[in-house]
N, C-alpha and C. Protein backbone atom coordinates (compact mmCIF):
# COMPACT_ATOMS: atom_id res chain seq x y z
N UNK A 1 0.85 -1.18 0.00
CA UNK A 1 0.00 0.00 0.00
C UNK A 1 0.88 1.23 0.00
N UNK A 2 0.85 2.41 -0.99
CA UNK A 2 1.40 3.45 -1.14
C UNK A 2 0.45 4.61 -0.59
N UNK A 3 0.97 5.93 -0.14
CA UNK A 3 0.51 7.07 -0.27
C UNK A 3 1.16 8.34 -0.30
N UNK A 4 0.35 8.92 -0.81
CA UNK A 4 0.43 9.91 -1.84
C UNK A 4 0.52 11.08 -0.83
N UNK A 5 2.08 11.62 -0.94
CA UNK A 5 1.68 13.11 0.10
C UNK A 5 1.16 13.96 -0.64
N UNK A 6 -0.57 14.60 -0.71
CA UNK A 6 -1.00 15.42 -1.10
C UNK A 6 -1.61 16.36 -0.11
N UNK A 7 -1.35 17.11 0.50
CA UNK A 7 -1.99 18.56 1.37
C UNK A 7 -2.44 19.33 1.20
N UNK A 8 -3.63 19.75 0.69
CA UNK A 8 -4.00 20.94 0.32
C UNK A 8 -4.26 22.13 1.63
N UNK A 9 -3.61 22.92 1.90
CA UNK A 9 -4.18 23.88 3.28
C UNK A 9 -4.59 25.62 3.01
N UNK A 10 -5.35 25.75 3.64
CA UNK A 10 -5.61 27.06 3.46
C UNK A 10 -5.90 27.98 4.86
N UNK A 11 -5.34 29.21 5.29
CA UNK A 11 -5.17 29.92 6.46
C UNK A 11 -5.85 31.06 6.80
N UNK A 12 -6.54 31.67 7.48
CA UNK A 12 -6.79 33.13 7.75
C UNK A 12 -5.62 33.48 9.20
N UNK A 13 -4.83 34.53 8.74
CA UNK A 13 -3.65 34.58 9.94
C UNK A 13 -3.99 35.76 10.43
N UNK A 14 -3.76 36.26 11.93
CA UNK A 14 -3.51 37.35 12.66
C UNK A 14 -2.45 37.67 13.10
N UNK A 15 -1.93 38.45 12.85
CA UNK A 15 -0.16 38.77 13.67
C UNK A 15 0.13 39.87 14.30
N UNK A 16 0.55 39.88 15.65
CA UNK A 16 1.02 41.44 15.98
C UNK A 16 2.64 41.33 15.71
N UNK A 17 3.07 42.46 15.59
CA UNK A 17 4.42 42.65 15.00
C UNK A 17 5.10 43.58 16.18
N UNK A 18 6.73 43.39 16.54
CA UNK A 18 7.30 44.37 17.23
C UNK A 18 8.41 44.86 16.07
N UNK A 19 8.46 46.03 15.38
CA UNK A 19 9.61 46.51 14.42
C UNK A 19 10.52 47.18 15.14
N UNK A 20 11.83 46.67 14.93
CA UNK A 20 13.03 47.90 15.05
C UNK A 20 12.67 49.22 14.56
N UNK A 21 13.66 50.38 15.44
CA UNK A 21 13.12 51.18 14.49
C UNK A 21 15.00 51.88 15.08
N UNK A 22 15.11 52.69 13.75
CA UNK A 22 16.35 53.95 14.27
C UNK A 22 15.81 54.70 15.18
N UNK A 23 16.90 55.75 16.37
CA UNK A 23 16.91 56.08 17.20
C UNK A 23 16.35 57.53 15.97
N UNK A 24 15.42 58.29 16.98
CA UNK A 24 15.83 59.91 15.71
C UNK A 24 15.59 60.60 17.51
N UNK A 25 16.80 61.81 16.52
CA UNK A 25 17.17 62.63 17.15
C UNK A 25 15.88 63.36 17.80
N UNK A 26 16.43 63.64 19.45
CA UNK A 26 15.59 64.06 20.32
C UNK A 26 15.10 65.43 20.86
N UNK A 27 16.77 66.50 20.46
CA UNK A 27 17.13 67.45 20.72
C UNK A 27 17.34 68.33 19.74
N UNK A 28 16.34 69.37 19.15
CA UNK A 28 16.34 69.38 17.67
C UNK A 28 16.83 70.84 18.32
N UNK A 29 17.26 72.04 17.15
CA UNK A 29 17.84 72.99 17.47
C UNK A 29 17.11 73.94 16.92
N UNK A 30 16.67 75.20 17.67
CA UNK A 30 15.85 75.95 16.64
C UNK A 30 16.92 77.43 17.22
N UNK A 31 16.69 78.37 16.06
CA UNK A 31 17.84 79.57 15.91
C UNK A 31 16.60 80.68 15.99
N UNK A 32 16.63 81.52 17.01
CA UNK A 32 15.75 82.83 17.17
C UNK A 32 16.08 83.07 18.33
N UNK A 33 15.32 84.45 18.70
CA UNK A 33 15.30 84.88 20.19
C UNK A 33 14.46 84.20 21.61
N UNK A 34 14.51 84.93 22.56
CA UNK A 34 13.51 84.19 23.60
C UNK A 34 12.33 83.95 22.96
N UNK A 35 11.72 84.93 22.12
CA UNK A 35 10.03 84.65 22.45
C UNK A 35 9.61 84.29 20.85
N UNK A 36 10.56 84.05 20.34
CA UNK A 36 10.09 83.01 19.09
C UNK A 36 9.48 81.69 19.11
N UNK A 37 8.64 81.16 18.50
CA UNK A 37 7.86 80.09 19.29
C UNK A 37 8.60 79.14 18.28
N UNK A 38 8.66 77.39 18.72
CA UNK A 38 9.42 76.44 18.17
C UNK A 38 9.09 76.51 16.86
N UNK A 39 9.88 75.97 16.09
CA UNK A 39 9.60 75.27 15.01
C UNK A 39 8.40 74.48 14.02
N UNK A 40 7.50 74.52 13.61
CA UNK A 40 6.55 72.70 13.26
C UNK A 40 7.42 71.42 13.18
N UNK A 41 7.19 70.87 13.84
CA UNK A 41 7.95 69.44 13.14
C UNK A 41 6.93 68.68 12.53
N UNK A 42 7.43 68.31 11.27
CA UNK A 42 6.89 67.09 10.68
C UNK A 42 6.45 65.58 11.49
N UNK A 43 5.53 64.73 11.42
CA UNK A 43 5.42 63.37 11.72
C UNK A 43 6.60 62.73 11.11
N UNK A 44 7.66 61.93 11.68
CA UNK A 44 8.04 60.97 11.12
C UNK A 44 7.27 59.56 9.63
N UNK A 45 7.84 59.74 8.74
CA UNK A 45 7.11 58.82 8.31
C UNK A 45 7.07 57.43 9.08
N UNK A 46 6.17 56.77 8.10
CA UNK A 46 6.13 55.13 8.80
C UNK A 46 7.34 54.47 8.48
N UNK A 47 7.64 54.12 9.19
CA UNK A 47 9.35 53.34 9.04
C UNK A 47 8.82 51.58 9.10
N UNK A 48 9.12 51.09 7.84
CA UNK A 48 9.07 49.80 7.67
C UNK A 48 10.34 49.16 7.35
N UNK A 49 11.81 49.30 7.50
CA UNK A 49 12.87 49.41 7.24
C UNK A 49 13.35 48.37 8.51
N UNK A 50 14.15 47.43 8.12
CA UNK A 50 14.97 46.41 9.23
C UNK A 50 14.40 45.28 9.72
N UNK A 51 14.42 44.56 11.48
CA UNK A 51 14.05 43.58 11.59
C UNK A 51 12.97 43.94 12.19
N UNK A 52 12.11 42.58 12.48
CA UNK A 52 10.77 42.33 13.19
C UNK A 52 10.54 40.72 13.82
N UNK A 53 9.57 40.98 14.33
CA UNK A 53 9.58 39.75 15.18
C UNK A 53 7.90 39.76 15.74
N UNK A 54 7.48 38.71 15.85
CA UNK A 54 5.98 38.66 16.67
C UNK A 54 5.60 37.34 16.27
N UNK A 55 4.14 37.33 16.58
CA UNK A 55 3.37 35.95 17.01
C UNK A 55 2.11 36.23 16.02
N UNK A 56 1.50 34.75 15.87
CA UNK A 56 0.24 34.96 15.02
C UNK A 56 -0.65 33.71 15.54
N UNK A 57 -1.54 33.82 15.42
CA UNK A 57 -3.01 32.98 15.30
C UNK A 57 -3.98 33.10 14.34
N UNK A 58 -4.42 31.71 13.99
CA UNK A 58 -5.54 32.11 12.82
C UNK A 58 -6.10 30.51 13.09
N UNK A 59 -7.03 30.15 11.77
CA UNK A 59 -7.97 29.26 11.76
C UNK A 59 -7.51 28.60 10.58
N UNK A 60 -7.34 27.15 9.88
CA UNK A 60 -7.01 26.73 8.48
C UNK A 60 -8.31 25.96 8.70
N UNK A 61 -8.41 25.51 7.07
CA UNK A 61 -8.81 24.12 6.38
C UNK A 61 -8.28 24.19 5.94
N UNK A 62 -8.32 22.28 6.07
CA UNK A 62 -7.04 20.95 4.88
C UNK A 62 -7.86 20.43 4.30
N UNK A 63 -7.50 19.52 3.27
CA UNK A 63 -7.83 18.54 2.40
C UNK A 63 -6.87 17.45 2.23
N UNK A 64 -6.68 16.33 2.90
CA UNK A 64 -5.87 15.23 2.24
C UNK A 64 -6.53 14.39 1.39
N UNK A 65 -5.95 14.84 0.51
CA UNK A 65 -6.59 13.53 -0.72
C UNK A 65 -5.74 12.53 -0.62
N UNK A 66 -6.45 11.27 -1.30
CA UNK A 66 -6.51 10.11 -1.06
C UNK A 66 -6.33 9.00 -2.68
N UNK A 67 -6.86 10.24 -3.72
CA UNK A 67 -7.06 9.88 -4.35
C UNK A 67 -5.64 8.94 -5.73
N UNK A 68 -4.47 9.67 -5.01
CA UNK A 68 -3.35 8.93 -5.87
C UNK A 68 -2.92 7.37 -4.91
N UNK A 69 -3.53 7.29 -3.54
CA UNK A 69 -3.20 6.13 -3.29
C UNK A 69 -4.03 4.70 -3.99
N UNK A 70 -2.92 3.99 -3.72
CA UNK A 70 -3.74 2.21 -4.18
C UNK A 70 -3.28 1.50 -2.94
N UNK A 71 -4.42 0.89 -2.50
CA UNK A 71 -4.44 -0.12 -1.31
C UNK A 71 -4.57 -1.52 -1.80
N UNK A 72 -3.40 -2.57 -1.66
CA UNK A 72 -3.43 -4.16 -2.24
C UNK A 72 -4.21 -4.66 -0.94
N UNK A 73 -5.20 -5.33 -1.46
CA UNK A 73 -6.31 -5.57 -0.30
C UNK A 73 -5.83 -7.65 -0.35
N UNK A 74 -4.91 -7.99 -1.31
CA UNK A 74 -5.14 -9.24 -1.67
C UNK A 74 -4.20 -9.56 -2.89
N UNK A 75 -3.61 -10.62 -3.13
CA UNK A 75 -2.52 -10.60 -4.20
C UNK A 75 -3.25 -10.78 -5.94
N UNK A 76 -2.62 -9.73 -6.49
CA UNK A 76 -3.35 -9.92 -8.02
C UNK A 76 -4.43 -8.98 -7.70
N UNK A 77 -4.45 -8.34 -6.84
CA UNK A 77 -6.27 -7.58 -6.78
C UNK A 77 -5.73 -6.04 -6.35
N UNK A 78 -6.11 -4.72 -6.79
CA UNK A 78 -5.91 -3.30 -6.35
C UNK A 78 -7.05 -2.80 -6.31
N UNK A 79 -7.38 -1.87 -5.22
CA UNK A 79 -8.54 -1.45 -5.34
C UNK A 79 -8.00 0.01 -4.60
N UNK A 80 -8.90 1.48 -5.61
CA UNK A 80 -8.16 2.74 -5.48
C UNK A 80 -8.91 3.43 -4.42
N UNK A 81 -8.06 3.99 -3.17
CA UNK A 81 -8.30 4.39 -2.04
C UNK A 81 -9.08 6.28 -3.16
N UNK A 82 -10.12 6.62 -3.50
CA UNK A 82 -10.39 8.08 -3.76
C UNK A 82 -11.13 8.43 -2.81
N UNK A 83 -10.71 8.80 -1.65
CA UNK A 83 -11.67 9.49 -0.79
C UNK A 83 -10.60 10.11 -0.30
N UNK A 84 -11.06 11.37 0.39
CA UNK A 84 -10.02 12.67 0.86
C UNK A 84 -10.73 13.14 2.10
N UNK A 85 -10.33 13.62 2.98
CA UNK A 85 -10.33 13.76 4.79
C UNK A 85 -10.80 14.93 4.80
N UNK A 86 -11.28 16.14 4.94
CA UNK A 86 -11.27 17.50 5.07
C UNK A 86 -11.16 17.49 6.22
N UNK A 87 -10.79 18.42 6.87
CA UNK A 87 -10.49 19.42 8.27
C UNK A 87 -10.59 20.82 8.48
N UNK A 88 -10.76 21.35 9.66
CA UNK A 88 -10.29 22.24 9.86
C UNK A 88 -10.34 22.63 11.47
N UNK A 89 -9.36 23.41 11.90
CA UNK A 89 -8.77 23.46 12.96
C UNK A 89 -8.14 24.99 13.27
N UNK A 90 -7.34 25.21 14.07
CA UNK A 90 -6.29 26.11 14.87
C UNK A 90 -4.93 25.92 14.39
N UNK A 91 -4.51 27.29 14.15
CA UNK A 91 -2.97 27.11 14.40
C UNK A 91 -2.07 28.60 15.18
N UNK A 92 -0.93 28.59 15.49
CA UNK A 92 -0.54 29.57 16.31
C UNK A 92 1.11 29.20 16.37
N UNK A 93 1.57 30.29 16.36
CA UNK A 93 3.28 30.45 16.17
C UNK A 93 3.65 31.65 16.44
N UNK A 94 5.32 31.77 15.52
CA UNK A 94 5.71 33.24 15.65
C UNK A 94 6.21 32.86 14.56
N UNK A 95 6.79 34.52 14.07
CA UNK A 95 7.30 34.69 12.95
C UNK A 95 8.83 35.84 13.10
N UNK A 96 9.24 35.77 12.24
CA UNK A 96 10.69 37.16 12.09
C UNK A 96 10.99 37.24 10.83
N UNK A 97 11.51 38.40 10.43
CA UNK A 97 11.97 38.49 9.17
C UNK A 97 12.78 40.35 9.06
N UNK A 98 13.10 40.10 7.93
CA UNK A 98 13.86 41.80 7.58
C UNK A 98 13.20 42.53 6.58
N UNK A 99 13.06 43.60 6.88
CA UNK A 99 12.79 44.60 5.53
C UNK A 99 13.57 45.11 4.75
N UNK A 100 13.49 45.64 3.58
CA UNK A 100 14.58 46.33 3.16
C UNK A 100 13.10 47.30 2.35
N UNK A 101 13.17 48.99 1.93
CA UNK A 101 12.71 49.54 1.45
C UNK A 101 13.22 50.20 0.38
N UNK A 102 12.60 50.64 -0.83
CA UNK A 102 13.11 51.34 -1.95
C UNK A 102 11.57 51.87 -2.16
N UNK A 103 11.76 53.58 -2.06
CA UNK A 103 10.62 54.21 -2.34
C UNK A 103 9.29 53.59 -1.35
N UNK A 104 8.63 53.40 -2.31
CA UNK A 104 7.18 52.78 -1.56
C UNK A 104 7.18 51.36 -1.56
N UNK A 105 8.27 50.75 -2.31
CA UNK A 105 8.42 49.53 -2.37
C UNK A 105 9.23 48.73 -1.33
N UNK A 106 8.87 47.69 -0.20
CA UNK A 106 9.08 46.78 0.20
C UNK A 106 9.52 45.43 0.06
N UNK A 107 10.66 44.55 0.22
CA UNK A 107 10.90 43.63 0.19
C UNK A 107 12.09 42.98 0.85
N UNK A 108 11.79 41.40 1.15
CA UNK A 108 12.59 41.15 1.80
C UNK A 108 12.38 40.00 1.97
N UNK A 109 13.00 39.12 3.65
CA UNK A 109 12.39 37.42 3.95
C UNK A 109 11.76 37.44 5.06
N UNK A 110 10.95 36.34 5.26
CA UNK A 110 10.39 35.95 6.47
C UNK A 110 10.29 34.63 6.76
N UNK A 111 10.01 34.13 8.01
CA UNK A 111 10.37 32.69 8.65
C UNK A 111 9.14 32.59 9.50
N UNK A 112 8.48 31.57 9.46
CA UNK A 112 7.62 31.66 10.58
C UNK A 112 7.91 29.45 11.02
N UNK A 113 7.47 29.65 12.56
CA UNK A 113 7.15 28.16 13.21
C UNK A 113 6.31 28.16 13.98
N UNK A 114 5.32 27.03 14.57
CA UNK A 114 4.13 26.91 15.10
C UNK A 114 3.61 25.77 15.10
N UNK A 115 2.22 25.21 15.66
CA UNK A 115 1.29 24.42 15.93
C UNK A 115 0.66 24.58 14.72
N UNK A 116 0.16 22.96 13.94
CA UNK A 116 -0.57 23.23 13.28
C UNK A 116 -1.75 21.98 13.67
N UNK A 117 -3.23 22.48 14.23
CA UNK A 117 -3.97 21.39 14.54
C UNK A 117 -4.93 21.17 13.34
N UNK A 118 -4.50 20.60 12.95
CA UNK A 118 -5.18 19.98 11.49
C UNK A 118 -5.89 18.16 11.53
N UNK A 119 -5.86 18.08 12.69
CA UNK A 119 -6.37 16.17 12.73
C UNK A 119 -7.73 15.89 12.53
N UNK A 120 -8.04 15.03 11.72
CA UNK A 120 -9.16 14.63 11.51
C UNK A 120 -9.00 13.66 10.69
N UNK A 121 -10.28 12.71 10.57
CA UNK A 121 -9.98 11.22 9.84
C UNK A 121 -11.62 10.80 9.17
N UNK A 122 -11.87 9.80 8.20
CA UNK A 122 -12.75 9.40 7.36
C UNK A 122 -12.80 7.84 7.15
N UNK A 123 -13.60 7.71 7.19
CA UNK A 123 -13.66 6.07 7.00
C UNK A 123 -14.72 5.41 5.87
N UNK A 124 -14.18 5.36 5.31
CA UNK A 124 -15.11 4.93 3.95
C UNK A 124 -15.46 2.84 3.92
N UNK A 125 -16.14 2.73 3.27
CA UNK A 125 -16.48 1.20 2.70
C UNK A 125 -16.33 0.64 1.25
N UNK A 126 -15.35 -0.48 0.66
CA UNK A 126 -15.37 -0.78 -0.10
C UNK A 126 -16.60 -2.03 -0.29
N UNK A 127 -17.19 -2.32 -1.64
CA UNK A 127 -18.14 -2.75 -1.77
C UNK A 127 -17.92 -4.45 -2.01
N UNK A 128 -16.68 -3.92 -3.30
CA UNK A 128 -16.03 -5.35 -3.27
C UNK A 128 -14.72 -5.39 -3.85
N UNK A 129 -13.89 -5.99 -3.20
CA UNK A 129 -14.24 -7.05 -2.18
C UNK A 129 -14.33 -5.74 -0.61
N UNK A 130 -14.94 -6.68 -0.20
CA UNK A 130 -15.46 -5.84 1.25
C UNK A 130 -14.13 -5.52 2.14
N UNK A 131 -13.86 -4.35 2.19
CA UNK A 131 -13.23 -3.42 2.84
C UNK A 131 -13.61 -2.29 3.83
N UNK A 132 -12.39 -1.93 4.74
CA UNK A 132 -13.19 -0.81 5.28
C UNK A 132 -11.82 0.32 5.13
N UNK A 133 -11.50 1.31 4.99
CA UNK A 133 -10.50 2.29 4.61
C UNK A 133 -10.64 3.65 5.56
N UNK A 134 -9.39 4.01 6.41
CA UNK A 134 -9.68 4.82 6.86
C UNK A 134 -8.35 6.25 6.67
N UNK A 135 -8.94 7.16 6.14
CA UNK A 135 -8.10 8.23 5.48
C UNK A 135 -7.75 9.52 7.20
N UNK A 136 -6.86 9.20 7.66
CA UNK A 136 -6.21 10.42 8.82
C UNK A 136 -5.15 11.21 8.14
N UNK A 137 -5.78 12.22 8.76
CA UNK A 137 -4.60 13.97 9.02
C UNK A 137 -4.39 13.91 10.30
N UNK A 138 -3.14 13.90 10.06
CA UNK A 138 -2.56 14.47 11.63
C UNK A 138 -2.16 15.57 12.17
N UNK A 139 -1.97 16.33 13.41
CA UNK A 139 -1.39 17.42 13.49
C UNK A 139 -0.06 17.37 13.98
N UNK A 140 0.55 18.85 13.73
CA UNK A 140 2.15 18.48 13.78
C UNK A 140 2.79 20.31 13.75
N UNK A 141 4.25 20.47 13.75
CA UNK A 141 5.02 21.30 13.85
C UNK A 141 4.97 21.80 12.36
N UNK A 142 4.49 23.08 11.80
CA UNK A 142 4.78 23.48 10.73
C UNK A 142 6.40 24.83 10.51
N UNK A 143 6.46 25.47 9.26
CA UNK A 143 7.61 26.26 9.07
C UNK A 143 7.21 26.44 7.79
N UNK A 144 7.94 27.72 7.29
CA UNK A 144 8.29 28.23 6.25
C UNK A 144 9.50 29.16 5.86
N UNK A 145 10.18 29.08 5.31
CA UNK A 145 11.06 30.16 4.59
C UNK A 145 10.51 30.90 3.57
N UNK A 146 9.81 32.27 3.63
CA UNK A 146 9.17 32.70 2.28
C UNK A 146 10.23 33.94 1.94
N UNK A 147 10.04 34.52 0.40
CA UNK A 147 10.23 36.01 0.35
C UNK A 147 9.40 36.80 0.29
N UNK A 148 8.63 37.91 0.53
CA UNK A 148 8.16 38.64 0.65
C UNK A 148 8.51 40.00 -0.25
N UNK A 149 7.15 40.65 -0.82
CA UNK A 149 7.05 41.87 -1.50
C UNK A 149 5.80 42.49 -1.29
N UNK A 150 6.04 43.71 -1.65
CA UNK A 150 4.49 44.87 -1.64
C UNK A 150 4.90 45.82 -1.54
N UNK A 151 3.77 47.23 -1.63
CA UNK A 151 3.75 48.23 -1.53
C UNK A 151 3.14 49.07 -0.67
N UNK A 152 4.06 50.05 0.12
CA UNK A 152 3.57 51.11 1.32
C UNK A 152 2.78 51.81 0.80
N UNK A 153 1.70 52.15 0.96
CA UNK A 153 0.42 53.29 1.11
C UNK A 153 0.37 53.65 2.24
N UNK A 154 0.52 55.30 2.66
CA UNK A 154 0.42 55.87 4.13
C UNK A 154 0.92 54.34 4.71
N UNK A 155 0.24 54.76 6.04
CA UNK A 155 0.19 53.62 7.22
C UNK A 155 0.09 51.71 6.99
N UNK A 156 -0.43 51.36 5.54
CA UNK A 156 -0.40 50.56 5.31
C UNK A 156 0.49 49.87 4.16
N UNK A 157 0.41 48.52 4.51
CA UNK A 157 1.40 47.59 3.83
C UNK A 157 0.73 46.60 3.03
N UNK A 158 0.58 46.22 1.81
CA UNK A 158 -0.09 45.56 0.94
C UNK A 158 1.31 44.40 0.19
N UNK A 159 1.06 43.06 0.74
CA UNK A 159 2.14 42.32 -0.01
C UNK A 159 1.49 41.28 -0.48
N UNK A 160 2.69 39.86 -1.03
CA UNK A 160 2.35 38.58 -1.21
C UNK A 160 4.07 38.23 -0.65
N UNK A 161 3.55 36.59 -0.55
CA UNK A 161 4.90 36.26 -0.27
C UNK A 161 4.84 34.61 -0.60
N UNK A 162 5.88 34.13 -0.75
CA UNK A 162 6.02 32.48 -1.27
C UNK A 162 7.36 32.16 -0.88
N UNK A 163 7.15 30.59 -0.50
CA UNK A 163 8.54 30.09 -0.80
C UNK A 163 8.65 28.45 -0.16
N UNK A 164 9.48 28.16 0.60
CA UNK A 164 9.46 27.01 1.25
C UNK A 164 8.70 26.40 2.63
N UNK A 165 7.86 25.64 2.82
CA UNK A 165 7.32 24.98 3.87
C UNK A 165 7.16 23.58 3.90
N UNK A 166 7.13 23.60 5.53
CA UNK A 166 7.02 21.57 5.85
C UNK A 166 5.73 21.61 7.05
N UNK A 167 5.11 20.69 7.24
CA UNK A 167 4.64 19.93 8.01
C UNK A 167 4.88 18.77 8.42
N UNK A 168 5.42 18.43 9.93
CA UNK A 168 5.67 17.49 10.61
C UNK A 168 4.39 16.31 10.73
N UNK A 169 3.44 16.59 10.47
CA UNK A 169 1.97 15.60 11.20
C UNK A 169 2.17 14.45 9.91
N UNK A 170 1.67 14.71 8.74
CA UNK A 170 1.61 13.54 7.61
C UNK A 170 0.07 13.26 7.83
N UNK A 171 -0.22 12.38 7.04
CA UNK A 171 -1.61 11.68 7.09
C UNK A 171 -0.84 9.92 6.56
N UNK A 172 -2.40 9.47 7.09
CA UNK A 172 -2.32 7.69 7.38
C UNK A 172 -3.77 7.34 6.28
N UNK A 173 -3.32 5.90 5.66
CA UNK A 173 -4.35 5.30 5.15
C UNK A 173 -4.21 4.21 5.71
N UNK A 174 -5.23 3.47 6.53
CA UNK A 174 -5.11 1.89 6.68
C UNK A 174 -6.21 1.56 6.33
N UNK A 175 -6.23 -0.04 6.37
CA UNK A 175 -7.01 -1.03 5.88
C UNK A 175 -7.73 -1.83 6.94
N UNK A 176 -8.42 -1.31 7.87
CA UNK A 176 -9.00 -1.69 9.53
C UNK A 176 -9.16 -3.31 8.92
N UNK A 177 -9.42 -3.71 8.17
CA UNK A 177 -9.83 -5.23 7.81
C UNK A 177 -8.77 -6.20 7.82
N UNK A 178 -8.03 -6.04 7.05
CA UNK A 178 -6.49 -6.79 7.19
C UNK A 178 -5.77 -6.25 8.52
N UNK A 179 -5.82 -4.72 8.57
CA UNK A 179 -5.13 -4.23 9.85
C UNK A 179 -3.83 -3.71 9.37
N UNK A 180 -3.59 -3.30 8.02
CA UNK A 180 -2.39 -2.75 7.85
C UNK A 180 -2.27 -1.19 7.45
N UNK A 181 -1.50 -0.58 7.36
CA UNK A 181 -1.63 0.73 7.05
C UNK A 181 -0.23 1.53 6.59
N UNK A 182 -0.29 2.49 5.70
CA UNK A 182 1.11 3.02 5.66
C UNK A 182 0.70 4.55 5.89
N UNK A 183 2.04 5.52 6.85
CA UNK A 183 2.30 6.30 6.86
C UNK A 183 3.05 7.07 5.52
N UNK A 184 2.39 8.72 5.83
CA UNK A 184 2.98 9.35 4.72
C UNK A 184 4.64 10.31 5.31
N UNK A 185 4.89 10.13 6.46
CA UNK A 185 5.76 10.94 6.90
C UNK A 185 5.35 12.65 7.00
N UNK A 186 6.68 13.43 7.26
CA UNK A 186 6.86 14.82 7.41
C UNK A 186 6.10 15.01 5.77
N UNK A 187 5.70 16.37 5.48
CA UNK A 187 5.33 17.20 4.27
C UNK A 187 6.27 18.20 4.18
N UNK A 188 6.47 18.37 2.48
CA UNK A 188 7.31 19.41 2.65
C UNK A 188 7.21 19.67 0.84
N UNK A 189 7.00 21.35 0.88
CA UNK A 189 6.60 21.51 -0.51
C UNK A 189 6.58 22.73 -0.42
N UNK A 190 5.75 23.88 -1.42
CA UNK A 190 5.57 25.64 -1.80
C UNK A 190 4.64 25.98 -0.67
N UNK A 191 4.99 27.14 -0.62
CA UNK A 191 3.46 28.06 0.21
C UNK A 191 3.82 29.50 -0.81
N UNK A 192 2.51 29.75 -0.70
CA UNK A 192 2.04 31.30 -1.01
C UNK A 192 1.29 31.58 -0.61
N UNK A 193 1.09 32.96 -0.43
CA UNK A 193 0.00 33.94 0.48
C UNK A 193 0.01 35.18 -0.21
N UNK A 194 -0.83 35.87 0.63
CA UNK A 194 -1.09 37.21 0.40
C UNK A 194 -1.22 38.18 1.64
N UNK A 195 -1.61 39.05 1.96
CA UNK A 195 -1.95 39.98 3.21
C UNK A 195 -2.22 41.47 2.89
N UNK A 196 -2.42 41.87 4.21
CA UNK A 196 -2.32 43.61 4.54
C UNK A 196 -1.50 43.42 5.91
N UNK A 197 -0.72 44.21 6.22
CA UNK A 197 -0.21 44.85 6.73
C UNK A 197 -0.70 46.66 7.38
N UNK A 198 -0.93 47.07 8.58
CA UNK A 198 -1.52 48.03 8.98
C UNK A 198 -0.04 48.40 10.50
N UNK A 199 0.56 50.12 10.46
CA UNK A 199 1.36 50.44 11.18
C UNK A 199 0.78 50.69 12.14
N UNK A 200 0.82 50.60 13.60
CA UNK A 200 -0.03 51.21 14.82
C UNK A 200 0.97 52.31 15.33
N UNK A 201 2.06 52.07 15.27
CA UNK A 201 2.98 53.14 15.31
C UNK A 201 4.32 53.05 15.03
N UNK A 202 4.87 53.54 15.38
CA UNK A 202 6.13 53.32 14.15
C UNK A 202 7.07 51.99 14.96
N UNK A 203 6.81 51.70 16.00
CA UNK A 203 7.16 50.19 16.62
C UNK A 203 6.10 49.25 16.86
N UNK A 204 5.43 49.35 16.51
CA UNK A 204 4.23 48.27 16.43
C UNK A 204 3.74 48.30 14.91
N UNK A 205 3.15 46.95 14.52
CA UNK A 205 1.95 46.79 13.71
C UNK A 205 1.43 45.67 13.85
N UNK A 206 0.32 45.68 12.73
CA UNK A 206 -0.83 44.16 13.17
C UNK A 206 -0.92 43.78 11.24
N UNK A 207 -1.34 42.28 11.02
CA UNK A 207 -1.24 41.78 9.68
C UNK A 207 -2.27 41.00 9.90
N UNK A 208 -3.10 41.18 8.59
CA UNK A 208 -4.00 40.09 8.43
C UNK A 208 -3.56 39.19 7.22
């Protein structure tokens, strides 16, 4: 019996963010007499420039399909496991990464690790020969290495980002009738996303 690492996942994420920021000068100098009144100072712009660091929570659905496995129920005989598990669950981590800015343009990497509770399982019936098949997701330690891009508007941050991810959990097909079953191991394959990004102040922000 073979299976097929296929994962399909999909995320809604929340993140608060802590950004570095440069020191700016505190002690500004203004040139007049006593009763000249200060200067205006400008707002600092939003500084999205350097490292960051924070935590996220959100909600996924999975899909393990089922459908590239074949289960040998019997010698000379195959019969095709197509049934797929859906889920959905919790997940929660942290993340870090660097900025680098040009103009309004943003880019750079990010890393994130976490909980991913994705378990759930299906049990189907073969007709003939009489079987019983049961399709599990497991939950497990996820990661990614992505790069990241977008563009600053005022206070906000509009990107996408892609690149490398794994999941530790795997999913299981066994055969409750004979009693055998094979594991799919760790996952490990692309991610892409999208987001907003919103500054709360020039050391804080929040990402959906």
């Amino acid at each position: 019996m073979s299976v097929a690492k296929c994962v399909r996942t999909g995320a809604a994420v929340l993140g608060v963010l802590l950004m570095a920021e440069a020191a700016h000068a505190a002690d500004p100098y203004y040139d007049g007499g006593y009763k000249d009144q200060p200067a205006p100072q400008a707002l600092p712009a939003p500084f999205w420039q350097g490292f960051y660091a924070g935590g996220n929570v959100g909600g996924l659905w999975s899909a393990v399909d089922a459908a590239n496995n074949v289960v040998f129920v019997m010698p000379g005989l195959t019969v095709a496991a197509n049934q797929s598990v859906n889920v959905s669950g919790l997940f929660g981590g942290a993340q870090a990464g660097y900025n680098f800015t040009t103009g309004n343009f943003l880019y750079g990497v990010e890393a994130d690790i976490g909980w991913m509770d994705n378990s759930g399982s299906h049990t189907f019936s073969l007709a003939a020969p009489a079987r019983s098949i049961t399709v599990t997701s497991k939950a497990g330690w996820y990661g990614d290495i992505t790069a990241r891009g977008g563009f600053v508007y005022a206070d906000a941050l509009f990107y996408a980002k892609g690149g490398f991810a794994f999941l530790t959990g795997g999913a299981n097909v066994a055969d409750l009738t004979d009693g055998i079953s094979q594991d799919s191991g760790a996952f490990t394959g692309w991610t892409i996303g999208a987001g907003l990004e919103y500054l709360i102040n020039p050391r804080w922000s929040a990402k959906l």
